[in-house]
C-alpha atoms as a PDB file:
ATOM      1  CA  UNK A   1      54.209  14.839 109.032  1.00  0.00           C
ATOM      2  CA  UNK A   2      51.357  13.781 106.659  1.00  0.00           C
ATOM      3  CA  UNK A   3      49.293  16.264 104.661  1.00  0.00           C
ATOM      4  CA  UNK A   4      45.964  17.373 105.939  1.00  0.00           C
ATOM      5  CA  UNK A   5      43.506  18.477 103.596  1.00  0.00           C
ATOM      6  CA  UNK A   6      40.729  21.063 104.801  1.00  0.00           C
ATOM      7  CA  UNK A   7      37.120  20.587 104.440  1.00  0.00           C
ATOM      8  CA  UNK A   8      35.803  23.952 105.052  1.00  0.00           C
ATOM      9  CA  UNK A   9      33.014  24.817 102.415  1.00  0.00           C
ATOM     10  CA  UNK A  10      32.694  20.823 101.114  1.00  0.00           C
ATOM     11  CA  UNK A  11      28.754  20.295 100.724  1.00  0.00           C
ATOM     12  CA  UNK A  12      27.347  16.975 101.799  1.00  0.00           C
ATOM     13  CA  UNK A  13      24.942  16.248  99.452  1.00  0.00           C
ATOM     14  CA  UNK A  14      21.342  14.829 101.422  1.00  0.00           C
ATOM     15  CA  UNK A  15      20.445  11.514 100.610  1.00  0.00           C
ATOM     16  CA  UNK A  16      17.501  11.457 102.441  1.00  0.00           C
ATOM     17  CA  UNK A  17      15.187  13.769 100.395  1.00  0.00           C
ATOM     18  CA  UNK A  18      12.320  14.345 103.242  1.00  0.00           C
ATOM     19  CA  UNK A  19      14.923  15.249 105.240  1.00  0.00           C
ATOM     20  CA  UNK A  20      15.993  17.906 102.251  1.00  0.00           C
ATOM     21  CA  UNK A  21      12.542  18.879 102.148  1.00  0.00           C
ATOM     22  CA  UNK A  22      12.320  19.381 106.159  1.00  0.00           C
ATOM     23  CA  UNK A  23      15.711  21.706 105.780  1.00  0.00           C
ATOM     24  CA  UNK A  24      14.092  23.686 103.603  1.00  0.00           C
ATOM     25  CA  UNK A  25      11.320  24.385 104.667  1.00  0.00           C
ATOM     26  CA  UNK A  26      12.796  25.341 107.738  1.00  0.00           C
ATOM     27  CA  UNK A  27      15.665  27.739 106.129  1.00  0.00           C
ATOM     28  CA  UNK A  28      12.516  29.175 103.904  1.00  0.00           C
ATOM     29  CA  UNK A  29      10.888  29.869 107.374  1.00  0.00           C
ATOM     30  CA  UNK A  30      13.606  31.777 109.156  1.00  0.00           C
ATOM     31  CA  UNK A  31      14.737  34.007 105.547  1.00  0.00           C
ATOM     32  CA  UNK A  32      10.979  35.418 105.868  1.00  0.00           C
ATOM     33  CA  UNK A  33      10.934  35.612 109.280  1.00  0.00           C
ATOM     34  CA  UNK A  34      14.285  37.944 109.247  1.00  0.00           C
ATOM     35  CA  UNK A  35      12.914  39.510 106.408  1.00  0.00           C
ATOM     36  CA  UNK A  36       9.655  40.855 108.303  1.00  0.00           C
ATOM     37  CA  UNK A  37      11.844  41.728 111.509  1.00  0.00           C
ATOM     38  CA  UNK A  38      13.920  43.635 109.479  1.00  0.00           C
ATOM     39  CA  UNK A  39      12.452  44.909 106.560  1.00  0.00           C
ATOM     40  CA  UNK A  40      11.548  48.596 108.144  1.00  0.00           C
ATOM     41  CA  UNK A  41      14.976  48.684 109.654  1.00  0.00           C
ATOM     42  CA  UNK A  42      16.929  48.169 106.539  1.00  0.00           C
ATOM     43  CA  UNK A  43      15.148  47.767 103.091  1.00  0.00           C
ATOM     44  CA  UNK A  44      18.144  46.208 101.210  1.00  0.00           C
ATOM     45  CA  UNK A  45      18.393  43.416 103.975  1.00  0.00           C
ATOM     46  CA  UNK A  46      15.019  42.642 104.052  1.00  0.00           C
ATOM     47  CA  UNK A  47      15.064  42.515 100.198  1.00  0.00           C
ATOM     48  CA  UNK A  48      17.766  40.356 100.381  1.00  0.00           C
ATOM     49  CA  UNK A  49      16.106  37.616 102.911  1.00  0.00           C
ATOM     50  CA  UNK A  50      13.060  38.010 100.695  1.00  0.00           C
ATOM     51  CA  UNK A  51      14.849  36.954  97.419  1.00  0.00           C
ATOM     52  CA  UNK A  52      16.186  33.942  99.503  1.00  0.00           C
ATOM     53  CA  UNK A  53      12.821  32.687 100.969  1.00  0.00           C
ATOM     54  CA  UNK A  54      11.798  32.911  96.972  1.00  0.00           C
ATOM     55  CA  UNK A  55      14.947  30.550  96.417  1.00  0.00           C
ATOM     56  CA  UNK A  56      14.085  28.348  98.909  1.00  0.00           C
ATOM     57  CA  UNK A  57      10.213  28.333  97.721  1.00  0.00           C
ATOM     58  CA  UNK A  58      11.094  27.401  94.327  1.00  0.00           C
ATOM     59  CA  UNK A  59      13.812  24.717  95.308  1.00  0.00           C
ATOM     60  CA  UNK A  60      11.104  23.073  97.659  1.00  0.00           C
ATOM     61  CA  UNK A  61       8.716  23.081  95.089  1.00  0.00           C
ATOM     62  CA  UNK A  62      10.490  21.505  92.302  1.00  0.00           C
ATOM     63  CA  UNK A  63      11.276  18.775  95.202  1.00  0.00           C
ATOM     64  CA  UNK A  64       7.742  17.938  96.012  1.00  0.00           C
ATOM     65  CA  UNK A  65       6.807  17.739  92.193  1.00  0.00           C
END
C-alpha cells in the first residue's frame, strides 16, 4: 500500500492575474452583499463581512496598481 498524501487546505497560487482580479472582485462583491443582508440581524457578522470586503478592496487595489 503506497502513502497518500492529503491536499486539503494547499492554495493554488493564480497565474493568470485578470483572472485574480475577476475572483476578487467577485468575493469583494458577495462579503458586502452578506454584510448588508445581515448587518441588522447580527452586528458582529456583518462587521465581520465588512472587514473582509475591506481586505478584498485593498488586495484588488494593490493588483491594479
Amino acid at each position: 500500500m503506497e502513502n497518500q498524501y492529503c491536499r486539503v487546505g494547499t492554495i493554488t497560487p493564480m497565474s493568470n492575474e485578470r483572472l485574480a482580479v475577476t475572483l476578487l472582485e467577485y468575493q469583494y462583491q458577495n462579503f458586502m452583499d452578506k454584510a448588508t443582508d445581515i448587518k441588522y440581524a447580527n452586528t458582529r457578522l456583518g462587521e465581520f463581512f465588512e472587514n473582509k470586503a475591506q481586505q478584498m478592496k485593498k488586495i484588488l487595489e494593490n493588483l491594479v496598481q
